[in-house]
Protein backbone atom coordinates (compact mmCIF):
# COMPACT_ATOMS: atom_id res chain seq x y z
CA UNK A 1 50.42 54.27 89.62
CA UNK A 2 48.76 50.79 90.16
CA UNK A 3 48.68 49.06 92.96
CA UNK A 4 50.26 45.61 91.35
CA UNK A 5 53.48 48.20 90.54
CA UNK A 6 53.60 49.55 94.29
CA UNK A 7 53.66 46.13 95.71
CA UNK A 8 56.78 45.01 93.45
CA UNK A 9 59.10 47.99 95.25
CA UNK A 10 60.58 47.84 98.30
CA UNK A 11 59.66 49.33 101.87
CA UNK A 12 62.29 52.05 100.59
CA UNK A 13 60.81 52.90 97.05
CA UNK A 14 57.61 53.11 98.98
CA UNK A 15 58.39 55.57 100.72
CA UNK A 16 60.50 57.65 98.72
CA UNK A 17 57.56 57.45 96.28
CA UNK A 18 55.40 58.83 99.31
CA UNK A 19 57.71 61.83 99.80
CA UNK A 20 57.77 62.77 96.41
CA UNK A 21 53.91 62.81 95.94
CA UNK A 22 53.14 64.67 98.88
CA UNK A 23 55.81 67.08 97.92
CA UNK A 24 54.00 67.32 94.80
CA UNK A 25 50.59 67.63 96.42
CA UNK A 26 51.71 70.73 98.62
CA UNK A 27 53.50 72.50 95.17
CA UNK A 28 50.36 71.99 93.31
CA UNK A 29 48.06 73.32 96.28
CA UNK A 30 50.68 76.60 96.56
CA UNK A 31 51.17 77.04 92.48
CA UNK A 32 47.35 76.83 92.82
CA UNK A 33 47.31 80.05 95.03
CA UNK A 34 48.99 82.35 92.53
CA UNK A 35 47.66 81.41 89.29
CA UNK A 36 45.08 78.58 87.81
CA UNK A 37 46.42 75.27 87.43
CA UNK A 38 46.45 73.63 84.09
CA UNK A 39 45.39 70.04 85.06
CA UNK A 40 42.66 69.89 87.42
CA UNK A 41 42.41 66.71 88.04
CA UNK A 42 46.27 66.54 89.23
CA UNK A 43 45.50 66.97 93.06
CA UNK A 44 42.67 64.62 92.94
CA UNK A 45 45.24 61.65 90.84
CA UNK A 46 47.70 62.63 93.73
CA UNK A 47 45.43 62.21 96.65
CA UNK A 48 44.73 58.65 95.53
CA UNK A 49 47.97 57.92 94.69
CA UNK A 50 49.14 58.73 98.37
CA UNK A 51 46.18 56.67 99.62
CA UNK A 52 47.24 53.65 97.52
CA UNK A 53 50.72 53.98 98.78
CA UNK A 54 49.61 54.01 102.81
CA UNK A 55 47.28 50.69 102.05
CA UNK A 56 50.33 48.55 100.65
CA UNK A 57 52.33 50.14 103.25
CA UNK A 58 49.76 49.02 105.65
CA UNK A 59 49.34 45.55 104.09
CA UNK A 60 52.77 44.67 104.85
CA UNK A 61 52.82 46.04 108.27
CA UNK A 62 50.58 43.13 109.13
């Protein structure tokens, strides 16, 4: 998700968005304990995308 996208949602979105990611995140890390994961590069796409969302979210803090 881009950044110009994150900043047209609300507070709310934001951090619904958040949940769902990092809900993601831990699925993929336990899906990757029992059996090899398919897309690779999914954890790594997640990571950032959580990072992205805590910037804006820190943005408008300020």
């Amino acid at each position: 998700m881009k950044a110009k996208e994150l900043r047209k949602k609300t507070d709310k979105e934001r951090a619904k968005l958040l949940l769902e990611k990092r809900k993601k995140l831990k699925d993929f890390h336990f899906s990757g304990a029992t059996s090899r994961p398919k897309n690779t590069k999914e954890a790594v796409n997640l990571r950032k995308d959580i990072a992205r969302i805590k910037t804006i979210a820190k943005e408008y803090e300020k």
